[in-house]
Protein backbone atom coordinates (compact mmCIF):
# COMPACT_ATOMS: atom_id res chain seq x y z
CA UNK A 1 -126.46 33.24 -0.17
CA UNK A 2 -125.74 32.23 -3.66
CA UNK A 3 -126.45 35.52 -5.36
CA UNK A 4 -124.11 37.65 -4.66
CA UNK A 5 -122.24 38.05 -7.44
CA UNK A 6 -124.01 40.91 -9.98
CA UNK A 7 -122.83 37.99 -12.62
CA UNK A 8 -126.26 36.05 -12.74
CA UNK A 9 -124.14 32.79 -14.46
CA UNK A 10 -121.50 32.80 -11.74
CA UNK A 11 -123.79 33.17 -8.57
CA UNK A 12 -126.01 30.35 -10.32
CA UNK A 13 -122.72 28.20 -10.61
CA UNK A 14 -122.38 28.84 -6.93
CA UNK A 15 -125.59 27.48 -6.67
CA UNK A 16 -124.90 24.33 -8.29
CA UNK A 17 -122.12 23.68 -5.75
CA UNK A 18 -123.72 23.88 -2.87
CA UNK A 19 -126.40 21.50 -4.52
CA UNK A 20 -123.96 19.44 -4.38
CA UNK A 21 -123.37 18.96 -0.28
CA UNK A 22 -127.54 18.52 -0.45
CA UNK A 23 -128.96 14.77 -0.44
CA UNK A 24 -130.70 13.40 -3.07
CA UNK A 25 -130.89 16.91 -4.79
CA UNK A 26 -133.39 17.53 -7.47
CA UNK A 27 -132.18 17.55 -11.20
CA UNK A 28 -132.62 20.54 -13.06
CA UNK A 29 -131.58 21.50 -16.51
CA UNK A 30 -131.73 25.54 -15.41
CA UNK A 31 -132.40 28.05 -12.91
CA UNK A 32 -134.89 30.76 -14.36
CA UNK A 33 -135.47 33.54 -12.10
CA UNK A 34 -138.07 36.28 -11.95
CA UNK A 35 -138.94 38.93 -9.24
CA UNK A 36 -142.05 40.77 -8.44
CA UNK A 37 -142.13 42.88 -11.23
CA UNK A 38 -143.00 39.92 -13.51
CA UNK A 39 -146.05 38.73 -10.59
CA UNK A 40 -147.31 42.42 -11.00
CA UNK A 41 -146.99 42.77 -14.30
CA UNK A 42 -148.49 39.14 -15.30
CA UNK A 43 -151.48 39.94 -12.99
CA UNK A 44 -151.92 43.35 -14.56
CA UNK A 45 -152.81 41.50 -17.81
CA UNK A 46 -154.68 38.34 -15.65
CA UNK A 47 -157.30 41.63 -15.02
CA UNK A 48 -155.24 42.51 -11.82
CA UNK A 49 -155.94 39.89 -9.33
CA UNK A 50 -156.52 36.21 -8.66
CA UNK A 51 -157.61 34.37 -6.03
CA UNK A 52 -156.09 31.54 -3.73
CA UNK A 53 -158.56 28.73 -2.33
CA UNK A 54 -155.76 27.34 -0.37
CA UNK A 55 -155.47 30.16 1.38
CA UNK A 56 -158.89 31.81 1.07
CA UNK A 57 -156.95 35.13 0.13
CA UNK A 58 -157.56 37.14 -2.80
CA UNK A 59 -154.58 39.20 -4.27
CA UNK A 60 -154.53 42.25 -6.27
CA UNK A 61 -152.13 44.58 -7.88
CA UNK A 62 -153.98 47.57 -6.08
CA UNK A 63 -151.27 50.11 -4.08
CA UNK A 64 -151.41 49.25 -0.58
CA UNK A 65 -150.72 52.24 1.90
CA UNK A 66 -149.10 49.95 4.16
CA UNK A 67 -146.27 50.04 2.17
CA UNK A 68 -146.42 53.45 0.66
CA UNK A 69 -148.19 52.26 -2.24
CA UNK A 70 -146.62 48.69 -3.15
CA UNK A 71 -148.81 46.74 -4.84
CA UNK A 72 -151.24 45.02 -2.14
CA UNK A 73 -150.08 41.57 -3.90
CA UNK A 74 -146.26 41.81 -3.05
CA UNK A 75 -147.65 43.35 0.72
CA UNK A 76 -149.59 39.82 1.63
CA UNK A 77 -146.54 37.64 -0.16
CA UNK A 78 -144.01 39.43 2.39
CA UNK A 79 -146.86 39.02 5.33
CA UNK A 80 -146.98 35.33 4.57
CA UNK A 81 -143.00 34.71 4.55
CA UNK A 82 -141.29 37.33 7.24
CA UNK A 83 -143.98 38.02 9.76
CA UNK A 84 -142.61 37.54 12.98
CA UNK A 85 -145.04 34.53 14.70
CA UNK A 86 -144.62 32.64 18.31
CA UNK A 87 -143.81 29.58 16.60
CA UNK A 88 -141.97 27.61 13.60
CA UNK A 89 -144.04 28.71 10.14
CA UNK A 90 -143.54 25.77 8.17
CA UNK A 91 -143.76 26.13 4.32
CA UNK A 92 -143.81 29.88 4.91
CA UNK A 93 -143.13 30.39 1.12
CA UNK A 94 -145.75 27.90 -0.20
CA UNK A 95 -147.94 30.45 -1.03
CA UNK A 96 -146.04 31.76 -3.74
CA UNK A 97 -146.07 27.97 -5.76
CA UNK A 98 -150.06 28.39 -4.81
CA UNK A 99 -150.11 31.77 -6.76
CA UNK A 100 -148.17 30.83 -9.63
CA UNK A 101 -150.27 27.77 -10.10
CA UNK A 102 -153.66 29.58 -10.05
CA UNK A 103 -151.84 32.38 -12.33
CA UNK A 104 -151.00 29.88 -14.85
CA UNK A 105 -154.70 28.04 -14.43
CA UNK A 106 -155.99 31.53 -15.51
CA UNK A 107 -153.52 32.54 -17.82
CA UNK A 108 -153.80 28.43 -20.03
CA UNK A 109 -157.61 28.04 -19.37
CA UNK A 110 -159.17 30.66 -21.86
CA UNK A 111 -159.16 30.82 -25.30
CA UNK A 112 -155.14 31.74 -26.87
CA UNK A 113 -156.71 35.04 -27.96
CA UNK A 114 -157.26 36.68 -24.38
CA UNK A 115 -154.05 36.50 -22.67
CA UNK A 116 -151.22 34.94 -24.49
CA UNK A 117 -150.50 37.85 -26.62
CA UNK A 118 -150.03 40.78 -23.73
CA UNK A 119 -148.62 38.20 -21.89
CA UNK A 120 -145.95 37.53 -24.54
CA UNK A 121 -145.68 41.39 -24.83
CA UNK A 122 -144.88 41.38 -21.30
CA UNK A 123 -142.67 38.66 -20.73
CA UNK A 124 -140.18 40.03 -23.38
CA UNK A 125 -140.36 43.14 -21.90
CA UNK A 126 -139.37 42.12 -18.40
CA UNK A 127 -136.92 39.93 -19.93
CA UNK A 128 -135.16 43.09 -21.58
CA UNK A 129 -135.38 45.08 -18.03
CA UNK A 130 -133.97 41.67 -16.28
CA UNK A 131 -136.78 40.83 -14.46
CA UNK A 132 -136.68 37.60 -15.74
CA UNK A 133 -132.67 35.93 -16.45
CA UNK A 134 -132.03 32.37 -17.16
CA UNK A 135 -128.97 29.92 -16.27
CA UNK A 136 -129.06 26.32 -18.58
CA UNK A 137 -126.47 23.71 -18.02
CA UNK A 138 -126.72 22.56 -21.55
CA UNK A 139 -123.99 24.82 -23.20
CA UNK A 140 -125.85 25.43 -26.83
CA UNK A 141 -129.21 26.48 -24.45
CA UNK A 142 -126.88 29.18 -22.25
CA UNK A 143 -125.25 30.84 -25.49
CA UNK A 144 -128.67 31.23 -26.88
CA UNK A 145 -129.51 33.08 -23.71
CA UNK A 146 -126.38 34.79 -23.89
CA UNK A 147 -126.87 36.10 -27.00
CA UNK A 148 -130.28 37.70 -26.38
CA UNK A 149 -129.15 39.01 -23.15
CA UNK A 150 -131.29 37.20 -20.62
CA UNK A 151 -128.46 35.44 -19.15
CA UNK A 152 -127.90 38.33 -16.64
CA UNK A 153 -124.02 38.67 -17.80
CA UNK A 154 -121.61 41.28 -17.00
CA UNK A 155 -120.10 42.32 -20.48
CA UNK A 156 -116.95 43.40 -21.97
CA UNK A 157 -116.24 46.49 -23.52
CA UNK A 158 -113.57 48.05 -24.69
CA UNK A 159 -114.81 51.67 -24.05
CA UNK A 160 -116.24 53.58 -20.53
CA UNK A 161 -118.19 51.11 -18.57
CA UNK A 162 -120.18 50.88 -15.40
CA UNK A 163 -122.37 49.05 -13.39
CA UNK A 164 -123.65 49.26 -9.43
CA UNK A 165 -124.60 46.68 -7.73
CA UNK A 166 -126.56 47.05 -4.12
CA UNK A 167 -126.61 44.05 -2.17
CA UNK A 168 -129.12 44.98 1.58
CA UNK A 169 -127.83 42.51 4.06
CA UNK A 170 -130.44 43.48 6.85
CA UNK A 171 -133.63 41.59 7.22
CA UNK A 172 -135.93 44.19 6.69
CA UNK A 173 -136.57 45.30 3.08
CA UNK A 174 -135.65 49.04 3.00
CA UNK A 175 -134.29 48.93 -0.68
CA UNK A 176 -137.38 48.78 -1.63
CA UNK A 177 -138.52 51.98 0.07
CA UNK A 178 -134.66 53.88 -1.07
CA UNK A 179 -134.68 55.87 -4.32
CA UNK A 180 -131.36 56.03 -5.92
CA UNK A 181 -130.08 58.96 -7.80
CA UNK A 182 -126.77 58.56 -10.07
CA UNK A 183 -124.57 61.40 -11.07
CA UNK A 184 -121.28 61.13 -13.49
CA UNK A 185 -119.34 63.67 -14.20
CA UNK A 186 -116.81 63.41 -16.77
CA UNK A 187 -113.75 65.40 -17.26
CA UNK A 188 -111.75 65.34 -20.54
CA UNK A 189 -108.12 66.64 -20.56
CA UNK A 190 -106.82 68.50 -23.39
CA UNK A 191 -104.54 65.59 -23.60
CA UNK A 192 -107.41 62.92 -23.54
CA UNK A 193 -107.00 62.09 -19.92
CA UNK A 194 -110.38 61.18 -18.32
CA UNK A 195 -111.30 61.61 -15.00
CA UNK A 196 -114.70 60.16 -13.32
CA UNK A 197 -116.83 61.20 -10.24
CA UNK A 198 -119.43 58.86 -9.42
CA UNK A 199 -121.77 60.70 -7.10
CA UNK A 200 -124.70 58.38 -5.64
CA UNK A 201 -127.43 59.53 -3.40
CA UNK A 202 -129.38 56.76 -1.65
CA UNK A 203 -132.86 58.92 0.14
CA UNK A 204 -135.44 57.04 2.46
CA UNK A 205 -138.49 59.07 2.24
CA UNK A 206 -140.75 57.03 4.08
CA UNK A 207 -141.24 56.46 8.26
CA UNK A 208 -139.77 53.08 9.88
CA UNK A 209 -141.38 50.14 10.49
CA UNK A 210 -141.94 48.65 13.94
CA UNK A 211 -139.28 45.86 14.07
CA UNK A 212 -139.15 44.54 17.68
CA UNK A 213 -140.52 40.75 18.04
CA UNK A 214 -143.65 42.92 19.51
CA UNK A 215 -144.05 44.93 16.19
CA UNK A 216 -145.36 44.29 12.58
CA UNK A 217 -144.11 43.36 9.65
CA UNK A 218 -140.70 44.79 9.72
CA UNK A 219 -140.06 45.64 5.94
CA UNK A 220 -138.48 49.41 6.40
CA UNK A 221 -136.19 49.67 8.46
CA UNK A 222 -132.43 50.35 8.64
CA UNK A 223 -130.50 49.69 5.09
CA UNK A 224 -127.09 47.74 5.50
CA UNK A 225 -125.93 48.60 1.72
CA UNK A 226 -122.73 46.73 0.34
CA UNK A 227 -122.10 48.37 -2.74
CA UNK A 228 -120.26 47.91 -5.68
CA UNK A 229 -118.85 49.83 -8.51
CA UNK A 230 -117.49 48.14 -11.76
CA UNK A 231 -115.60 49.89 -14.38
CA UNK A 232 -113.36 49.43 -16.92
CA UNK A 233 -110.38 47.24 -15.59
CA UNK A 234 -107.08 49.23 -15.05
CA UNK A 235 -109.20 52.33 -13.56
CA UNK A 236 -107.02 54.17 -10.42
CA UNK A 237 -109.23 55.54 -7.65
CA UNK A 238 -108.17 58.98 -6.85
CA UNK A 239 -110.41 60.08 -3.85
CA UNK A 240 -113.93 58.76 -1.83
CA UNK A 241 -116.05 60.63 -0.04
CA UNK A 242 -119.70 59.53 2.03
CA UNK A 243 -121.99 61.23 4.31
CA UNK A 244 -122.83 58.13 6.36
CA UNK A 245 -122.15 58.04 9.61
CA UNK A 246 -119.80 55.36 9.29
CA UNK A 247 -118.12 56.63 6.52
CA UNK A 248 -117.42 54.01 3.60
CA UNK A 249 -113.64 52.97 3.25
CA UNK A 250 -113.48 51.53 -0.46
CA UNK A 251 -111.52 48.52 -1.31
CA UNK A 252 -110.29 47.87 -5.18
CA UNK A 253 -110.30 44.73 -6.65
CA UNK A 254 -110.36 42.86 -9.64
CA UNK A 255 -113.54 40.70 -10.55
CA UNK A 256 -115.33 39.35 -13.68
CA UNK A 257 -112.72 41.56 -15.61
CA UNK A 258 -113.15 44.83 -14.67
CA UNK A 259 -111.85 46.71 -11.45
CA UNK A 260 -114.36 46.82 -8.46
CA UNK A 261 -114.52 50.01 -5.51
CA UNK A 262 -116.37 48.59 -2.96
CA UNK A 263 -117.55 49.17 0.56
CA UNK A 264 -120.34 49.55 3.58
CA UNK A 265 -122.49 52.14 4.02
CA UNK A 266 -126.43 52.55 5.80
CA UNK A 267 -129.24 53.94 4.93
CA UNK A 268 -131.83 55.36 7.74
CA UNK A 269 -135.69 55.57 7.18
CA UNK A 270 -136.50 58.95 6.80
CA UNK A 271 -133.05 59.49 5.83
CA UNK A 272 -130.44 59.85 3.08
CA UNK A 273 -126.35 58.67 2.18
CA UNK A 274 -124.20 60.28 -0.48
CA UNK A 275 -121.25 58.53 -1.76
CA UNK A 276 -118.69 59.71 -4.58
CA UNK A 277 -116.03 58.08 -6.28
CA UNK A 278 -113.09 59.96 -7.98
CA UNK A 279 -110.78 57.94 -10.24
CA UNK A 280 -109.03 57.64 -13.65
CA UNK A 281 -110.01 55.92 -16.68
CA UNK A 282 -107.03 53.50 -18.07
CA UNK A 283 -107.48 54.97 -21.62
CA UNK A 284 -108.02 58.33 -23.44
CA UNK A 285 -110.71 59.82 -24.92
CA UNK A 286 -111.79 59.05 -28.54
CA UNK A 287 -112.08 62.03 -30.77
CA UNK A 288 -115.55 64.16 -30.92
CA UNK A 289 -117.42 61.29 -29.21
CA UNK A 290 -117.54 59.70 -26.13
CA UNK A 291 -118.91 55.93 -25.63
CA UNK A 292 -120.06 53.90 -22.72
CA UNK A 293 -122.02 50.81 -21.61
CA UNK A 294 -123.81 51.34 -18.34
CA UNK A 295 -125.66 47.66 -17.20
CA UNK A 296 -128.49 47.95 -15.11
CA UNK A 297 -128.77 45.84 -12.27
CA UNK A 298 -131.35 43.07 -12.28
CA UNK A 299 -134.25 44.11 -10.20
CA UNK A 300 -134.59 46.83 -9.51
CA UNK A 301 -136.81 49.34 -10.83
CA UNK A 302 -135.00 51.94 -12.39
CA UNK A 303 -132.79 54.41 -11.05
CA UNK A 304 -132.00 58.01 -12.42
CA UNK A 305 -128.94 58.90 -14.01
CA UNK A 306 -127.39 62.16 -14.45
CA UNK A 307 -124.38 62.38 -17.02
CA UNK A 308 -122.38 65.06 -16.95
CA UNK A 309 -119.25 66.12 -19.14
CA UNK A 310 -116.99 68.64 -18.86
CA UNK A 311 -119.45 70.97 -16.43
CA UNK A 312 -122.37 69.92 -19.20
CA UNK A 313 -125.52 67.82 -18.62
CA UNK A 314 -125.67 66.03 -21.97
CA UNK A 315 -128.24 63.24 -20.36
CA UNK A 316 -130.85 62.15 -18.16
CA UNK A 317 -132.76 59.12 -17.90
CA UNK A 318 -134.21 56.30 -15.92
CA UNK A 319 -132.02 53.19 -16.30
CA UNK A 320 -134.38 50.56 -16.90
CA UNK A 321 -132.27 48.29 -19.13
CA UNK A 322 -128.73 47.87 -19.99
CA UNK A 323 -127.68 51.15 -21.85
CA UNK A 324 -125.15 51.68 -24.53
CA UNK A 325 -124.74 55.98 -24.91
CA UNK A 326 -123.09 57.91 -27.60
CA UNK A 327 -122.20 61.80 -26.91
CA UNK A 328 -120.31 64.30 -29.10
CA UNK A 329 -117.87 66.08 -27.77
């Protein structure tokens, strides 16, 4: 419960704390984090699978229909740690050390000429879609970082920013069955006033998991979504709208230097949530162009964005990595 905030350095500083109230804690210059991306990617060069003796399993990138097509790897890892068993699992997650160990036997015992190039092609490249971010107490070490962006930072900027961060507090893992679809649509004033809708669609295309005690592995099932909006501090929230069920009630705040809309809102399998955020930018518009930062949140895989201004689509893309835009206007 350390990672909440979408600041990578702050939740690991919230980590260090409750290290703290631990006995005899380990000692650790840094936290380096990576996600399955960087497993399926790194085995993709390793020829796509690997083999644990351990466990007597072999794991491959392969898709896996019984998770709509998730690699069968990232399938057997969530099998190992969340299926529900009649007893205590101990060491549920030592199979992921076991994995990373026989990756790096593979990876470190051929010739340099094999691997370690792709692989340094790769692990830059997950790096700049933060799949991999890095926390270092030493404060020369965590500038570096910084300054390559692989620290996982929210950033200021002094034009139109924003950033959503998703946080699924059920048990199952639904986000990774929800495709998200971003719309922003961008009013100019003749006086330079600007006015924002955020429109986000959250869709569940795929059928539930069985997830009573009697069931399977329960990995999609019903998506308890707190999400949060950042943009530029001083913004005023006009209006909200959401199709859930529930409704989602907003809150503004300030946090990491920018004001936050937040709230609660679920996503069925098989089903679908719209949310939309009006509100007012704190500044005008420059003239003939239009700027803004848009940070992508660490991983996930890459959701689409629509940007819209004044009743034009000037943009499309899949955010894959923090995005600075231009736009004439």
């Amino acid at each position: 419960d350390s990672n909440l905030s979408p600041d990578f350095y702050e939740s690991m500083r919230t980590f260090d704390e409750l290290m703290k109230n631990v006995s005899d804690p380990e000692q650790y210059d840094g936290i380096i984090a990576v996600d399955t991306y960087v497993l399926v990617e790194a085995m993709r060069v390793l020829d796509g699978e690997v083999f644990i003796p351990e466990y007597g399993t072999k794991f491959t990138i392969t898709p896996d229909e019984r998770c709509d097509g998730c690699p069968q790897v990232v399938y057997e890892l969530e099998e190992f740690a969340d299926q529900a068993v009649g007893y205590i699992r101990e060491d549920r997650k030592d199979i992921l050390g076991r994995l990373m160990v026989s990756l790096m036997q593979k990876a470190l015992g051929v010739s340099p000429s094999q691997y370690w190039g792709s692989l340094t092609q790769m692990f830059f490249q997950q790096v700049n879609e933060k799949h991999i971010l890095a926390y270092m107490h030493d404060e020369k070490a965590q500038q570096a970082i910084e300054s390559l962006n692989f620290a996982g930072r929210i950033l200021p900027y002094e034009r139109d920013y924003l950033h959503i961060s998703d946080v699924n507090f059920a048990g199952a893992k639904s986000n990774m069955y929800t495709k998200h679809y971003v719309t922003q649509k961008i009013e100019i004033g003749k006086d330079g006033t600007i006015t924002k809708t955020i429109a986000i669609d959250y869709k569940n295309p795929s059928q539930p998991s069985n997830c009573s005690l009697e069931g399977g592995l329960c990995l999609n099932g019903l998506l308890r979504n707190w999400l949060r909006v950042y943009v530029p501090k001083g913004s005023k929230l006009i209006s909200t709208t959401g199709a859930d069920e529930e409704g989602i009630q907003p809150t503004t705040k300030e946090e990491l230097e920018k004001t936050v809309f937040e709230g609660f809102l679920t996503v069925r399998p098989l089903g679908a949530a719209h949310v939309e955020l009006k509100y007012e930018l704190p500044f005008k518009a420059e003239a003939n162009r239009y700027t803004m930062l848009i940070q992508k949140q660490p991983g996930t895989g890459g959701h689409e964005y629509t940007i819209v201004i004044n009743d034009r689509e000037v943009d499309k893309f899949n955010l894959t990595t923090d995005r600075e835009v231009e736009y004439k206007i």
